[in-house]
Protein backbone atom coordinates (compact mmCIF):
# COMPACT_ATOMS: atom_id res chain seq x y z
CA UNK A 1 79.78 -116.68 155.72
CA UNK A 2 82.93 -115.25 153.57
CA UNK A 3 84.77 -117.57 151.99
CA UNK A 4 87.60 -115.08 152.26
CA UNK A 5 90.10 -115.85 154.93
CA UNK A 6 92.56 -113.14 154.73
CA UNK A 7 92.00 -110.03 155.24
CA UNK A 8 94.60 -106.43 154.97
CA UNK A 9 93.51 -103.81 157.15
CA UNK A 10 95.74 -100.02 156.33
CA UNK A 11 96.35 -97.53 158.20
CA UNK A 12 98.41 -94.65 158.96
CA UNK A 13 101.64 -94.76 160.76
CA UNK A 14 101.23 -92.56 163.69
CA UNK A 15 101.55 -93.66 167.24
CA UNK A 16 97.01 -92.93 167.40
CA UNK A 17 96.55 -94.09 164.21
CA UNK A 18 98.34 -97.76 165.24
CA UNK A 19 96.55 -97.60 168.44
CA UNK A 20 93.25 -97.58 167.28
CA UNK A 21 94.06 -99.74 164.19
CA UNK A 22 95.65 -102.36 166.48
CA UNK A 23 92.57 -102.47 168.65
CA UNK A 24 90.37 -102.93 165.57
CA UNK A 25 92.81 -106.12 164.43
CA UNK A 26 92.48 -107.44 167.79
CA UNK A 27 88.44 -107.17 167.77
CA UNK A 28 88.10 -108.86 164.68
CA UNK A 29 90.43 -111.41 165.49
CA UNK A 30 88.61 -112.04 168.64
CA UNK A 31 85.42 -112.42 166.72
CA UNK A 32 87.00 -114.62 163.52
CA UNK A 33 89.80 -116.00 165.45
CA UNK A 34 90.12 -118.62 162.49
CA UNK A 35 90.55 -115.59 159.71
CA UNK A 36 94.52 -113.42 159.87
CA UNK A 37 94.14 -109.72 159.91
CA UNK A 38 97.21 -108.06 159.27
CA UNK A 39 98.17 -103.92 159.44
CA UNK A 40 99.25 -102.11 155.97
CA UNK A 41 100.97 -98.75 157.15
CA UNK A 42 101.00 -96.32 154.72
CA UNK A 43 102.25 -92.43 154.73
CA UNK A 44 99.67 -89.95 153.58
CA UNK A 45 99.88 -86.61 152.44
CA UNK A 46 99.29 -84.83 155.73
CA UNK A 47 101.94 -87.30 157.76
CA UNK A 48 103.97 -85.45 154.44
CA UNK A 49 103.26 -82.08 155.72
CA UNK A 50 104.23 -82.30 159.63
CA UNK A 51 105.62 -78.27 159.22
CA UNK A 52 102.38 -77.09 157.57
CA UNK A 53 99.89 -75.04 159.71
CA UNK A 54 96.41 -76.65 158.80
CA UNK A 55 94.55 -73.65 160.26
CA UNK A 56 96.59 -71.24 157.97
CA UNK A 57 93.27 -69.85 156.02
CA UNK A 58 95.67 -68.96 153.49
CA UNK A 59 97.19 -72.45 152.69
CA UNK A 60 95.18 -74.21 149.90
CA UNK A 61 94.83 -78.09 151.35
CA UNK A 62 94.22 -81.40 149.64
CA UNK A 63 91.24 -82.84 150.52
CA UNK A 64 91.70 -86.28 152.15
CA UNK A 65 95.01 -84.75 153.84
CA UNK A 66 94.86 -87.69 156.28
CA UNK A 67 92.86 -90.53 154.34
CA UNK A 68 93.30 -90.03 150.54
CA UNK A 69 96.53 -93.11 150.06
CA UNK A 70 94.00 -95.38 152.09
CA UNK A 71 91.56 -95.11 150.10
CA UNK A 72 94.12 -95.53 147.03
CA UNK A 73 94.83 -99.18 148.73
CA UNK A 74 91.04 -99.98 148.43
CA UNK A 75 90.32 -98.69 144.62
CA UNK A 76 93.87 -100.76 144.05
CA UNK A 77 92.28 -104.13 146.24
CA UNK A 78 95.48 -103.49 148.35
CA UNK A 79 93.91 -103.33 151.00
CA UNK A 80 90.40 -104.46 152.53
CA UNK A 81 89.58 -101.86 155.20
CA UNK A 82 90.87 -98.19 155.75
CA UNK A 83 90.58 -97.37 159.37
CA UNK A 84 90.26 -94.06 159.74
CA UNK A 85 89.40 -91.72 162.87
CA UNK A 86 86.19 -90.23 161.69
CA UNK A 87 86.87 -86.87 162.27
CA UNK A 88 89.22 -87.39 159.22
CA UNK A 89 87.16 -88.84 156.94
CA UNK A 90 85.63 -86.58 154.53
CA UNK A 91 81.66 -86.80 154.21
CA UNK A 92 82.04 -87.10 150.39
CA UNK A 93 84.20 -90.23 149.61
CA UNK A 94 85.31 -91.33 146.62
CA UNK A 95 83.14 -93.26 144.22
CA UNK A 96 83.28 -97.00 144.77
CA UNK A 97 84.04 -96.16 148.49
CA UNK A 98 81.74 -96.38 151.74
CA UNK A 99 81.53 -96.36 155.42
CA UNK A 100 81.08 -100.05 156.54
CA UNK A 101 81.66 -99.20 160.06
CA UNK A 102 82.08 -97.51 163.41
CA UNK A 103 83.28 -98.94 166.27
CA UNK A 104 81.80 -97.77 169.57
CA UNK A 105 82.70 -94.58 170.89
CA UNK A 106 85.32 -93.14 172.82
CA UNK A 107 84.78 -89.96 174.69
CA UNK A 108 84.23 -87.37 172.72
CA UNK A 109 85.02 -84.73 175.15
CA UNK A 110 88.36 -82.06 174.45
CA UNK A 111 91.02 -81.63 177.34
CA UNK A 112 92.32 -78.39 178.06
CA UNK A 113 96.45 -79.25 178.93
CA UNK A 114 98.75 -77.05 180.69
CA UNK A 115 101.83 -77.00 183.29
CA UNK A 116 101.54 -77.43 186.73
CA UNK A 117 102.47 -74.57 189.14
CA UNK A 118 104.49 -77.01 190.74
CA UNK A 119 106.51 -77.83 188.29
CA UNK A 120 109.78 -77.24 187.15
CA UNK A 121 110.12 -73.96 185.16
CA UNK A 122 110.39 -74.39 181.59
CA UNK A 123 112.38 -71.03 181.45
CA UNK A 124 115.48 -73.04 181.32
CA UNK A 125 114.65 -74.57 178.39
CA UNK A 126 115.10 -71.20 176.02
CA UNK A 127 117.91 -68.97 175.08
CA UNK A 128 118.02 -65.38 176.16
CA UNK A 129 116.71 -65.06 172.56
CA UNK A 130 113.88 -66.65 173.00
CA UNK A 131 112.43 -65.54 176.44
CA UNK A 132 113.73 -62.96 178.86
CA UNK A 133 112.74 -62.31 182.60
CA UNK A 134 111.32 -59.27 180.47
CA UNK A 135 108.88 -60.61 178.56
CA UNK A 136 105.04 -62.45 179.40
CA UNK A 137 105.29 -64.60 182.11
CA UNK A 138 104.19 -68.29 181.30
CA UNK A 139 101.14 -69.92 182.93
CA UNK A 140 101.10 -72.54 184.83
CA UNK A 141 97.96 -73.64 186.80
CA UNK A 142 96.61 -75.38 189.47
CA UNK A 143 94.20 -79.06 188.90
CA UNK A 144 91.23 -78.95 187.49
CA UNK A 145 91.74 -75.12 185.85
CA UNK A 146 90.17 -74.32 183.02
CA UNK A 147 89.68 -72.15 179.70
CA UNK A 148 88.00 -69.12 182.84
CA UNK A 149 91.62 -69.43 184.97
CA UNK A 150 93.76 -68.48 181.85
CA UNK A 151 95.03 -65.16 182.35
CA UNK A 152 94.15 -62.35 180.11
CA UNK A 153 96.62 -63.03 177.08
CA UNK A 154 97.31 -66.38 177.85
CA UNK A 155 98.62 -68.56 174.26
CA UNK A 156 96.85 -71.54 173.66
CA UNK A 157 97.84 -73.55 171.13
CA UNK A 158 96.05 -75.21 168.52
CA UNK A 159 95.34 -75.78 164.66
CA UNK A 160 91.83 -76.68 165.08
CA UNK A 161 90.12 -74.44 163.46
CA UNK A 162 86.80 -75.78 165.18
CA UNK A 163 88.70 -75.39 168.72
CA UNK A 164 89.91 -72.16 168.23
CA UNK A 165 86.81 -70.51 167.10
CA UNK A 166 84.90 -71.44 170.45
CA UNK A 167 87.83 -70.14 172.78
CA UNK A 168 87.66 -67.42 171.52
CA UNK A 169 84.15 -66.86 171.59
CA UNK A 170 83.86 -67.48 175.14
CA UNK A 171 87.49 -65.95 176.12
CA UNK A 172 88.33 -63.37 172.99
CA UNK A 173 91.39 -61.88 174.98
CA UNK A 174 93.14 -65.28 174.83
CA UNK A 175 95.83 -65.74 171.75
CA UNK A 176 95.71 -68.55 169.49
CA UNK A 177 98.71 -70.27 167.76
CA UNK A 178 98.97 -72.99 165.64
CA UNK A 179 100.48 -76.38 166.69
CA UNK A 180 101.65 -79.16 164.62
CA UNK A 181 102.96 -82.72 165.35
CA UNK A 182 101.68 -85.85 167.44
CA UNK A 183 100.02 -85.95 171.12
CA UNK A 184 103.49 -86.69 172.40
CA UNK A 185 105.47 -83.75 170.29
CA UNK A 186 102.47 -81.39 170.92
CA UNK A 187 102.72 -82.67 174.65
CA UNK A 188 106.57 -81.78 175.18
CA UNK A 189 106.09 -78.48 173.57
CA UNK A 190 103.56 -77.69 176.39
CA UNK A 191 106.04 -78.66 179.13
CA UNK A 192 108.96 -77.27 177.42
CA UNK A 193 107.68 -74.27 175.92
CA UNK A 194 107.57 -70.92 177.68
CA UNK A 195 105.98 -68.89 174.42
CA UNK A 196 102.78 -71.51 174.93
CA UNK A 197 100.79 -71.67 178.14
CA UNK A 198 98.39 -74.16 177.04
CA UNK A 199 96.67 -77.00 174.63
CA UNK A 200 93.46 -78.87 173.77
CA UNK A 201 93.66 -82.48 172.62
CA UNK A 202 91.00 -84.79 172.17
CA UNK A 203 89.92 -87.36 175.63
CA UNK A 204 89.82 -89.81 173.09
CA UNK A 205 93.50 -89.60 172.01
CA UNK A 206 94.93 -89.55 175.32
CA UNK A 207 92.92 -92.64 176.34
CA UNK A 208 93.68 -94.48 173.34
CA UNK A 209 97.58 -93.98 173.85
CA UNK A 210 96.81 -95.19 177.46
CA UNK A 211 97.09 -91.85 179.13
CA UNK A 212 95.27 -91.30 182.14
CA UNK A 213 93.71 -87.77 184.39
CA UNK A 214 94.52 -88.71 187.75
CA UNK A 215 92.67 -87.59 190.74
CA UNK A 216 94.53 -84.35 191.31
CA UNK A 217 94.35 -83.17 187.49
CA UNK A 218 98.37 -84.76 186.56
CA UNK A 219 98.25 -86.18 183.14
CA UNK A 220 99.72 -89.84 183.64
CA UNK A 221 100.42 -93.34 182.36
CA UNK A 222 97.33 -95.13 183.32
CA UNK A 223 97.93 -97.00 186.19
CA UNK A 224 95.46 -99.38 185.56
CA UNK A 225 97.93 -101.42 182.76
CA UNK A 226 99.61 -104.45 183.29
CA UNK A 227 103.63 -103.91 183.47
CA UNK A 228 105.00 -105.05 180.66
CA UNK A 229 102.18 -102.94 178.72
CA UNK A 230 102.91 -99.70 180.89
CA UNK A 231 106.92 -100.01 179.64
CA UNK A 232 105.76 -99.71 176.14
CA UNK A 233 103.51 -96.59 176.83
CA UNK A 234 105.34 -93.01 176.18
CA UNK A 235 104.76 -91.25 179.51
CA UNK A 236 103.64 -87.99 179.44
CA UNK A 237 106.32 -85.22 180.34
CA UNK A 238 106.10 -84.48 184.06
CA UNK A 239 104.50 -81.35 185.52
CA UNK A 240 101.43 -81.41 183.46
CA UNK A 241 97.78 -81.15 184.21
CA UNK A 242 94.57 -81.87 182.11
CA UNK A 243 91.10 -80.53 182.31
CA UNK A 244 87.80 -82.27 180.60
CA UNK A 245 85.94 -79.46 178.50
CA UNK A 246 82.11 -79.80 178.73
CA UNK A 247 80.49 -80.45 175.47
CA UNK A 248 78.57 -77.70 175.91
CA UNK A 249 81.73 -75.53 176.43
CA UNK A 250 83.60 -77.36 173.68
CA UNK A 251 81.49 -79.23 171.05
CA UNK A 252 83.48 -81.47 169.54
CA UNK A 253 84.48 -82.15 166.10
CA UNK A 254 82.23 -84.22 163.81
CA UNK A 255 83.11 -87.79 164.40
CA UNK A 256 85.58 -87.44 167.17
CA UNK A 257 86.39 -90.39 169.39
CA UNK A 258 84.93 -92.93 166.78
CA UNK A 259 87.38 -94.96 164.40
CA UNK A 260 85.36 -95.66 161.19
CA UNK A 261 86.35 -98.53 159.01
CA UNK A 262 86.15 -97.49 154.91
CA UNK A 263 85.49 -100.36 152.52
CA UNK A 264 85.05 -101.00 148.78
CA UNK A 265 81.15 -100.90 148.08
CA UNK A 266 81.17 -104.07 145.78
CA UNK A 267 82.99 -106.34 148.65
CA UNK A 268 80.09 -108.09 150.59
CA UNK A 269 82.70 -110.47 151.96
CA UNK A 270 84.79 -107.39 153.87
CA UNK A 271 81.25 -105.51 154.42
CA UNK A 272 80.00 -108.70 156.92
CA UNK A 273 83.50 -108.91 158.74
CA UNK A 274 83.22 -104.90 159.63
CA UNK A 275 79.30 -105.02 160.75
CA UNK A 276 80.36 -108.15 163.74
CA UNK A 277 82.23 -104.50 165.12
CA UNK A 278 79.82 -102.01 164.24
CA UNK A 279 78.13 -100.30 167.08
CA UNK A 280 74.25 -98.96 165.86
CA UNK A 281 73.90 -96.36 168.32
CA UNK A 282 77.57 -94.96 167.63
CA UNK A 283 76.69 -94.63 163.73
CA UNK A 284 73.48 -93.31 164.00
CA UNK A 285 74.82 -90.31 165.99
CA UNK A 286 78.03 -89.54 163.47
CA UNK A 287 75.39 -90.18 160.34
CA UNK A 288 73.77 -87.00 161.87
CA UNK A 289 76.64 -85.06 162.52
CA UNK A 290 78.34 -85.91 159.07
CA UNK A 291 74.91 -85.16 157.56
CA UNK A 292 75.46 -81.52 159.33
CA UNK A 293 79.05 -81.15 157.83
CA UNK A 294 78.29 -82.43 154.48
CA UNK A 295 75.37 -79.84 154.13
CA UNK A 296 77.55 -76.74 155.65
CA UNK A 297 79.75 -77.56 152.90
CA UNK A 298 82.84 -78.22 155.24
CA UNK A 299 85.72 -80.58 155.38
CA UNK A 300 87.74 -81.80 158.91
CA UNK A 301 89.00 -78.06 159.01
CA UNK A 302 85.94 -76.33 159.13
CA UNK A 303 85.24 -73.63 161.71
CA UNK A 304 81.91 -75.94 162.46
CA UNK A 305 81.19 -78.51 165.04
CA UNK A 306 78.56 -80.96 165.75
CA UNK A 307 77.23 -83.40 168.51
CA UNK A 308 75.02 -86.67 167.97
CA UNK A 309 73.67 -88.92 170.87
CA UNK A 310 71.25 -91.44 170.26
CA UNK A 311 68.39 -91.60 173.78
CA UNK A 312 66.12 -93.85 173.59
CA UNK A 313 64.57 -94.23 169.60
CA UNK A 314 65.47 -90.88 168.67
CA UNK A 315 69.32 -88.62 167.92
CA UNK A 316 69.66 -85.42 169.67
CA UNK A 317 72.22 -83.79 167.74
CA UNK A 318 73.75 -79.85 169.35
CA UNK A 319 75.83 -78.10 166.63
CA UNK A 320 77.57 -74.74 166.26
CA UNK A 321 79.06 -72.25 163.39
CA UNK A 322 81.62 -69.89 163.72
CA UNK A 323 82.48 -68.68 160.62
CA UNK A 324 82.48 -65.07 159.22
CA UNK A 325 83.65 -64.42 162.88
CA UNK A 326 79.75 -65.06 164.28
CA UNK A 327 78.87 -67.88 166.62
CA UNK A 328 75.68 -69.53 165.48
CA UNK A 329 74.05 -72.79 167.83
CA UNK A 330 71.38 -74.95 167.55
CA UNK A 331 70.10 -78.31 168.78
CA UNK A 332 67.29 -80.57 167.53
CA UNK A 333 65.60 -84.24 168.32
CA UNK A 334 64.57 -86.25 165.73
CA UNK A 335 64.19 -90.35 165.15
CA UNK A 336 67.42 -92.37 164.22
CA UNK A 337 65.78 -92.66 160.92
CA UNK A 338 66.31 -89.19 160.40
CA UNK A 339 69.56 -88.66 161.10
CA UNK A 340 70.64 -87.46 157.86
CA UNK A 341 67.32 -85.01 157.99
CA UNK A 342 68.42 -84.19 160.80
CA UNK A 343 71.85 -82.87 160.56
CA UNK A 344 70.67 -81.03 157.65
CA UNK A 345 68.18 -79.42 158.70
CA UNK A 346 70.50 -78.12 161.42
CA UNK A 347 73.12 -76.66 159.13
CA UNK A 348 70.28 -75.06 156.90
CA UNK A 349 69.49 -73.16 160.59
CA UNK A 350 72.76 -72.34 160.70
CA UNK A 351 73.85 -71.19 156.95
């Protein structure tokens, strides 16, 4: 066993980003309840750029945008672990650097969020300037609508380039605009702006801030928390509804719902805390998908998406292109040993 004791976990300072890293500290201290864990919250350069548009296919990027100081802890020995959602974690990390770990996964499913018919009009909310009985009337829907009840030139909002591509492949008189901030800012703008009719987030998110889809479609606290924990949960604005997208209507992002955990390569120590939470079947599926993205040459932002499940000994992994405006699909089944074969030969299918 380590003889290490102490170990710093980083992470970034967002309301998901503490909720998954504080799940990961409790797991390992569950499992080494002798050993401290303690969070490191650090600012990286895309928490720097809250006003930028990341779908904006004219604004040059870093790479890393949401992992890059992290990984600057670990090179330093700051740090121990970097935990990371996966779908931010580029496929090519730096040298010295390497995926320890993935924690079992969330669902990966998208949601589809809009207002309620019921609810209160979020007219009142704008200046004459900004919206006049003249102009399109906002949406609002009933439970359980989705991306098919949008009316023709309905706004959703989004900067995934990954999400936007597949609306509009399956609904190309819809209108895409970008959308940045947290779930909760992105959430309020939904309720409280007439200009946007809808949203997609990921399941994952929502659940992890201990949001819930009730029965009739209203996006909620979850009721299923103790009460002290429900008063330190952000509720939801009222009046909205959610929707679970179909993987096969919306294949997710590569990695989503799974929180990785990035170590140094030369720590044995830190590598045999993060394997007591690594779940096999969970990394065998992203190793195919990231295989996929690495070999399509794309980063988090890439109009490209990609879905790994392990059944029984072997990955089936479904994956899609939409780049040069041309939707592209395939899906293959090959052993969990050839997961990394596998994703590539998927994105040479789709190249």
């Amino acid at each position: 066993m380590s003889s290490k004791t102490s170990f710093i976990l980083c992470t970034r300072g967002s309301a998901l980003a503490l909720a998954h890293s504080r799940r990961v500290q409790q797991d390992l201290q569950r499992v080494f309840p002798a050993w401290t864990f303690e969070l490191q919250i650090l600012k990286t350069t895309g928490d720097k750029l809250q006003t930028a548009a990341l779908a904006n296919a004219e604004t040059s990027l870093p790479k890393g945008l949401f992992t890059k100081e992290l990984e600057v802890a670990l090179l330093e020995r700051t740090a121990d672990i970097a935990v990371h959602s996966l779908k931010d974690l580029p496929t090519d990390l730096p040298e010295g650097l390497i995926l320890g770990a993935v924690a079992p996964r969330a669902d990966v499913r998208d949601v589809l969020v809009f207002r309620s018919a019921t609810a209160a009009s979020p007219v009142g909310t704008k200046s004459p300037a900004d919206w006049s009985p003249g102009a399109r009337t906002p949406f609002a829907g009933k439970p359980f609508d989705g991306l098919a009840h949008l009316p023709k030139g309905a706004v959703v909002a989004t900067s995934s380039t990954r999400r936007a591509a597949q609306v509009l492949a399956v609904r190309p008189d819809l209108q895409i605009v970008p959308i940045r901030g947290n779930v909760g800012t992105r959430l309020t703008k939904i309720a409280t702006d007439p200009s946007i009719d809808a949203t997609i987030l990921a399941a994952a998110g929502l659940v992890r801030l201990k949001l819930d889809i009730g029965p009739r479609g209203d996006l909620r606290v979850d009721p299923r928390l103790q009460p002290a924990e429900r008063a330190e949960v952000q509720a939801p604005p009222a009046g909205l509804l959610a929707t679970l997208m179909d993987p096969a209507e919306m294949i997710p992002a590569v990695g989503q719902g799974a929180v990785g955990l990035e170590i140094r390569a030369d720590d044995p120590e830190v590598a045999l805390v993060c394997q007591a939470l690594n779940h096999p079947n969970t990394m065998h599926a992203v190793t195919a998908e990231r295989a996929f993205l690495k070999a399509m040459g794309g980063g988090c932002q890439s109009p490209v998406a990609a879905y790994g499940r392990v059944l029984g000994h072997q990955v089936d992994l479904s994956a899609a292109s939409f780049r040069d405006g041309a939707t592209r699909r395939a899906q293959e089944r090959r052993p969990i040993r050839d997961a990394v074969a596998l994703g590539e030969a998927l994105a040479a299918s789709l190249r």
